[in-house]
Protein backbone atom coordinates (compact mmCIF):
# COMPACT_ATOMS: atom_id res chain seq x y z
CA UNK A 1 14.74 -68.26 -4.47
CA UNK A 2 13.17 -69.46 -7.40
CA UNK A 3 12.76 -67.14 -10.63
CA UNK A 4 9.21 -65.87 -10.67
CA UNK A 5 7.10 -66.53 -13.89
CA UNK A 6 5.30 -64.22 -15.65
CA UNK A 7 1.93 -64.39 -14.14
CA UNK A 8 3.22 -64.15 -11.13
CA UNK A 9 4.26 -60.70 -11.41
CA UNK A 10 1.57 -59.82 -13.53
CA UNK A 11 -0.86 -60.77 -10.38
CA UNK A 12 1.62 -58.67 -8.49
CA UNK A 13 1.48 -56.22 -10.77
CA UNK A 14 -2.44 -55.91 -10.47
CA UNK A 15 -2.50 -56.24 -6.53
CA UNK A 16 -0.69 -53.50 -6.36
CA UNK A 17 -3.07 -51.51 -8.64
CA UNK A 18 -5.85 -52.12 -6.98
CA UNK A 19 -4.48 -50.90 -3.59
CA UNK A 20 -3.07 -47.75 -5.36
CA UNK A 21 -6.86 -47.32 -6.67
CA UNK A 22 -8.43 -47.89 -3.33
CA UNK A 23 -6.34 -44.99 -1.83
CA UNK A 24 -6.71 -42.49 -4.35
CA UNK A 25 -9.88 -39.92 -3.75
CA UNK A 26 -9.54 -39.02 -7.09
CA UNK A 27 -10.22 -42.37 -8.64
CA UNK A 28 -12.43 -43.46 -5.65
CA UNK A 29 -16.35 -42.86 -5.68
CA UNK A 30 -16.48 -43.56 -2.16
CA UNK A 31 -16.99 -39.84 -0.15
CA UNK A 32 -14.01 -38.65 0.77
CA UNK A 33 -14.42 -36.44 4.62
CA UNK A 34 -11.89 -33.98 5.91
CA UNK A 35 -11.63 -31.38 8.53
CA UNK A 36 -11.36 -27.66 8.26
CA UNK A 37 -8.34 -27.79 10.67
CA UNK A 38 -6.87 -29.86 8.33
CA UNK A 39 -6.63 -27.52 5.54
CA UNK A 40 -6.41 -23.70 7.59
CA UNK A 41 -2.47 -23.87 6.78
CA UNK A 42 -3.52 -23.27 3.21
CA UNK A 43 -6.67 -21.05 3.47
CA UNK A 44 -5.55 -19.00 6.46
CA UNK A 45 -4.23 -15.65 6.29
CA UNK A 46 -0.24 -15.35 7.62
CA UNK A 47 -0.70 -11.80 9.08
CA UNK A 48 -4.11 -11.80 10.64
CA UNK A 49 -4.41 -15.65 11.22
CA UNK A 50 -8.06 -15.51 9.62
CA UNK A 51 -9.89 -16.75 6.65
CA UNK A 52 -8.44 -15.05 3.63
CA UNK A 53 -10.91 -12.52 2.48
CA UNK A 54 -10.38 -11.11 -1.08
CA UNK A 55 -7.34 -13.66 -1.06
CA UNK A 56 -3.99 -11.23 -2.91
CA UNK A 57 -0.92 -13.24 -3.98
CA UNK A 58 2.71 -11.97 -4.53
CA UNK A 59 3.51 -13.03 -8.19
CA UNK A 60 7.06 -13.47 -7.15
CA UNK A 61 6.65 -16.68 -4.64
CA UNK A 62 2.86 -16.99 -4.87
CA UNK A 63 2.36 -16.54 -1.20
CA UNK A 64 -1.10 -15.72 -0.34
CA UNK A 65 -2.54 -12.82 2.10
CA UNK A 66 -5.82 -11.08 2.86
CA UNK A 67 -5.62 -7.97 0.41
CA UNK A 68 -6.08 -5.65 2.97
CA UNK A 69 -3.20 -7.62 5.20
CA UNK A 70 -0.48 -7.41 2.66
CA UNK A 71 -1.14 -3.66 1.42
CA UNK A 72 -0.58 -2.36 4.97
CA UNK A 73 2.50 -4.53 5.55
CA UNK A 74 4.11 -3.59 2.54
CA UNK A 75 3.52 0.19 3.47
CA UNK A 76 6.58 0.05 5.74
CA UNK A 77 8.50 -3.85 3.54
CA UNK A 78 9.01 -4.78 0.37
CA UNK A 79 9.79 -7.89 1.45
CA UNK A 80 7.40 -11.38 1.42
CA UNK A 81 6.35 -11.73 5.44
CA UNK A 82 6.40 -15.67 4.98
CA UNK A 83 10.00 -15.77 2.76
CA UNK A 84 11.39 -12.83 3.36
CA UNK A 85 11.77 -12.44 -0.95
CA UNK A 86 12.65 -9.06 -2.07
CA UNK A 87 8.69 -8.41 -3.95
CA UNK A 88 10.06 -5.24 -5.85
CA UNK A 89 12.85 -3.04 -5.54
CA UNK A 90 10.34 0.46 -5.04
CA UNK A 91 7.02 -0.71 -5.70
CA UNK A 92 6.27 -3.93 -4.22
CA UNK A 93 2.17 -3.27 -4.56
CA UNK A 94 2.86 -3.99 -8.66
CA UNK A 95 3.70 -7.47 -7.97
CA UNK A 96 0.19 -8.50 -6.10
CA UNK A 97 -2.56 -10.23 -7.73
CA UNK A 98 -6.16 -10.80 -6.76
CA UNK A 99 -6.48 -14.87 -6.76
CA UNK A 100 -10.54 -15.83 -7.51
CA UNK A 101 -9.97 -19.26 -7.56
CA UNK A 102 -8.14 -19.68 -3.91
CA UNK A 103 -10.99 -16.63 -2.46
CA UNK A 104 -13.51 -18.93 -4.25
CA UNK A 105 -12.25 -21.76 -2.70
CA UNK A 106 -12.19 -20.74 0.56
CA UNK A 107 -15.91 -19.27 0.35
CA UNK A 108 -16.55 -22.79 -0.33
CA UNK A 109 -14.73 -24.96 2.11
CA UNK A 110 -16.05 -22.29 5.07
CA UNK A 111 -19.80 -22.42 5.96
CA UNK A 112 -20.96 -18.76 6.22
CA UNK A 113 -17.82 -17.02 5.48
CA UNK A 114 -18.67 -14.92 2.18
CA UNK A 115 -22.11 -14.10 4.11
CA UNK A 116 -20.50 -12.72 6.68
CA UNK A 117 -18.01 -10.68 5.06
CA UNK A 118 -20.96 -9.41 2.54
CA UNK A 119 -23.24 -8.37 5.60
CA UNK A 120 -20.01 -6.69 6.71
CA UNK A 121 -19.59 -5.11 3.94
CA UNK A 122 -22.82 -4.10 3.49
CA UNK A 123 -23.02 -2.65 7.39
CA UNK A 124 -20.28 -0.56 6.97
CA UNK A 125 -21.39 1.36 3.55
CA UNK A 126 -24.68 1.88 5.37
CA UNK A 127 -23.61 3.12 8.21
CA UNK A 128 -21.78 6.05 6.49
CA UNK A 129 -24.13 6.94 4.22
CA UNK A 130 -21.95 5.58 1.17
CA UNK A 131 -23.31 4.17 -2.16
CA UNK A 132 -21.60 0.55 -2.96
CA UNK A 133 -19.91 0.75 -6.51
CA UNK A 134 -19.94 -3.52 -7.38
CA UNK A 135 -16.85 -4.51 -9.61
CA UNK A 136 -17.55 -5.61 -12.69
CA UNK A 137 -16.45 -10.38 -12.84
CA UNK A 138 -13.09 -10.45 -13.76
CA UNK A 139 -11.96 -6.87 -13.28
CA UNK A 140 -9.04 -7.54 -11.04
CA UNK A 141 -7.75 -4.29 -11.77
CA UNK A 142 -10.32 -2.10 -10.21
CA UNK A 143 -10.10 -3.85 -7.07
CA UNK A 144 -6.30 -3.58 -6.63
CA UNK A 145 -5.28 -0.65 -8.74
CA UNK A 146 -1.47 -1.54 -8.77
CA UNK A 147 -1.88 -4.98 -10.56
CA UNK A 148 -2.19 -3.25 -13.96
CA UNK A 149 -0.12 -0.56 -13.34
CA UNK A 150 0.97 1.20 -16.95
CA UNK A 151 4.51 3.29 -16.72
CA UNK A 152 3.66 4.51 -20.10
CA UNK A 153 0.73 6.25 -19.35
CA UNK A 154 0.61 6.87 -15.53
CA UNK A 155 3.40 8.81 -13.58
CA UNK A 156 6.73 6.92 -13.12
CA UNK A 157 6.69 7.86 -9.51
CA UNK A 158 3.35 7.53 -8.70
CA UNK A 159 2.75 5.07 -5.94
CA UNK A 160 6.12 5.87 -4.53
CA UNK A 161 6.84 6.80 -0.81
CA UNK A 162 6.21 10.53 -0.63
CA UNK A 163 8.08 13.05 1.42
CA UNK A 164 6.56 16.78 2.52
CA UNK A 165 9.44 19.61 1.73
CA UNK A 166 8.85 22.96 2.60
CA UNK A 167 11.23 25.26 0.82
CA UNK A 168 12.24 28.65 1.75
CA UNK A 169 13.80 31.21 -0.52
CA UNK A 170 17.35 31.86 1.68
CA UNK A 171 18.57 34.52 -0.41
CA UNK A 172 16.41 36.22 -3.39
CA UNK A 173 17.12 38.11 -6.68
CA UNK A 174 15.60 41.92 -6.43
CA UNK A 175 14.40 41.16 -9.74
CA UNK A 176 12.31 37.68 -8.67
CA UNK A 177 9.96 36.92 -6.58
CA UNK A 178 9.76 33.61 -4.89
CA UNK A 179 6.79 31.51 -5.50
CA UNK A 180 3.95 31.73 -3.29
CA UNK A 181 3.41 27.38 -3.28
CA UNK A 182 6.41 26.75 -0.23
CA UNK A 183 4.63 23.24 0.41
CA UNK A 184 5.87 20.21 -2.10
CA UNK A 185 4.81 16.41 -1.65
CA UNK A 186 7.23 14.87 -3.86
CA UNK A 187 8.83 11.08 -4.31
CA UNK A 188 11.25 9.73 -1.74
CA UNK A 189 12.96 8.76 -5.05
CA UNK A 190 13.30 12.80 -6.22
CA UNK A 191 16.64 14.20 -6.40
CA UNK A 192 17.65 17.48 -5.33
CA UNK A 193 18.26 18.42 -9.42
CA UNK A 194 14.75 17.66 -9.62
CA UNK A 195 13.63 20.94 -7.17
CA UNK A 196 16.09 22.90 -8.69
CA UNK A 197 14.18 22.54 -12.31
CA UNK A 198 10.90 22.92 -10.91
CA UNK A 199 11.92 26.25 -9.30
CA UNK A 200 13.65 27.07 -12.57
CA UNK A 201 10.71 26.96 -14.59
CA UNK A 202 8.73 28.64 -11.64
CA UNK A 203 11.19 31.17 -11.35
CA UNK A 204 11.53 31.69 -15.28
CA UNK A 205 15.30 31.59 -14.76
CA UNK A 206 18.41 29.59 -15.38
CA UNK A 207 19.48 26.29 -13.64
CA UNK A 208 22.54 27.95 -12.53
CA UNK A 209 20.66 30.99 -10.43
CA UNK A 210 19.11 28.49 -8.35
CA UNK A 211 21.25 26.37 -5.36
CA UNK A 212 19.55 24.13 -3.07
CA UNK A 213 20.81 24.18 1.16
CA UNK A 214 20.08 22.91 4.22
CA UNK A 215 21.53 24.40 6.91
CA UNK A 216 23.82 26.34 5.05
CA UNK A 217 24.82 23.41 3.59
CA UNK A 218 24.89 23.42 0.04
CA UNK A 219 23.15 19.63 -1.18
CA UNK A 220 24.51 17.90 -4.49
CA UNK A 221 22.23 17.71 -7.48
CA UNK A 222 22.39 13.25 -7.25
CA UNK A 223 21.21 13.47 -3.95
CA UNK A 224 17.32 11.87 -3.38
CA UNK A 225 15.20 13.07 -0.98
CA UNK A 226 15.30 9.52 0.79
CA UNK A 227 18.73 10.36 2.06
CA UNK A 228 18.60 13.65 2.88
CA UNK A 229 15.81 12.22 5.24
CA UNK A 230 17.68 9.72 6.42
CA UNK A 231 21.14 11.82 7.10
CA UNK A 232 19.24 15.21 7.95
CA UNK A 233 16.03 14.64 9.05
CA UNK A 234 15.02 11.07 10.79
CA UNK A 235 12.81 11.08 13.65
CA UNK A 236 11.55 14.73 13.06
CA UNK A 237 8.40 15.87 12.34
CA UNK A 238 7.37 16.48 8.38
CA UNK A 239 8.07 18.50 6.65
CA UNK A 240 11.48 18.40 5.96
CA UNK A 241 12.66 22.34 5.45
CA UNK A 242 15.18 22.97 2.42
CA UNK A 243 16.46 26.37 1.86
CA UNK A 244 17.39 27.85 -1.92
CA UNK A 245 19.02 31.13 -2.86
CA UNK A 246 18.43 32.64 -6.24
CA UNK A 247 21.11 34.68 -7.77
CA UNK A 248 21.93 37.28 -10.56
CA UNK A 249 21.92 35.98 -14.16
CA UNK A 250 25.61 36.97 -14.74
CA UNK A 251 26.58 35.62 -11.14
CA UNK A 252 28.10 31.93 -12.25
């Protein structure tokens, strides 16, 4: 086969070009037409198979769910429904983020959508009587509250799982009375050294007059109240009863 010349591939060379140009919408003034079908695997919802409505993306694989879908599922995972990627070790609800653009997009690409969902929205605060507080463009942390989450100023275990205790006083002092509060709603993450200071400082005595029991069974300070749920308590009714005995200052 004879050596091509120069021209020759340079006419190649612009053929080519010119198809590639054709094909590209980008580049192309001609209207460009799709269907909606064509495009639900990226607008539509994993969980509730809808539109995505106020469209909430894990920062962590950038899947995208309705807000409301992915706060309920992660009430009982902290796991991505799609991936299956471990979202946060206790607090998967920091790692969401409101995405505009892809609601914005979807209000777009699907006629009647966002006046839908605002007639919705509007039905439903009507219907009970409730005033409709707008958030303020661009304040994504008003509509999901976790996104902007500060340890330094909020409560470390603040949007934890919570657990109901009800403590009884086993065995009291003559001296001390028990407090009156026997209800607690405390942090799955709480240890059992973390009831035993609280009673402390209700008590007004020392750490080693208190001792924490269930079932007779004395419980080690390192222990959370997520397993003692799991080993004591799974499957019962809340809330989980803990018994304490205070004893005399010079007992050690």
């Amino acid at each position: 086969m004879a050596e091509q010349g120069p021209m020759a591939i340079a006419m190649r060379l612009r053929n080519q070009l010119q198809s590639v140009y054709k094909l590209d919408p980008l580049r192309n003034e001609e209207e460009v037409k799709l269907k909606i079908k064509d495009l639900n695997e990226h607008i539509v919802c994993y969980l509730c198979a809808g539109y995505f409505i106020d469209a909430t993306t894990i920062t962590e694989c950038l899947h995208t769910f309705c807000k409301s879908c992915i706060v309920k599922y992660l009430q009982t995972s902290k796991y991505c429904p799609m991936c299956n990627i471990k979202i946060h070790e206790t607090q998967p609800l920091l790692n969401l983020k409101l995405d505009r653009v892809m609601q914005d997009i979807v209000y777009k690409l699907v006629p009647g959508l966002q006046e839908s969902e605002d007639k919705r929205i509007k039905d439903f605060y009507q219907s009970r009587g409730l005033e409709r507080v707008i958030q303020p463009a661009g304040d994504d942390s008003a509509a999901l509250p976790f996104t902007s989450f500060d340890h330094s100023k909020a409560h470390f275990y603040r949007y934890d799982e919570q657990v109901s205790l009800y403590r009884s006083c086993f065995k009291a002092n003559r001296f001390i009375f028990p407090p009156q509060q026997k209800f607690v709603r405390c942090s799955v993450r709480a240890e059992v050294r973390h009831l035993r200071k609280v009673l402390c400082q209700r008590l007004n005595v020392e750490k080693h007059q208190v001792q924490m029991f269930f079932n007779n069974e004395s419980l080690p300070d390192h222990m959370t109240m997520k397993r003692l749920w799991l080993s004591h308590w799974f499957g019962k009714a809340q809330p989980l009863v803990l018994h304490y005995t205070i004893k005399d200052k010079r007992t050690r």
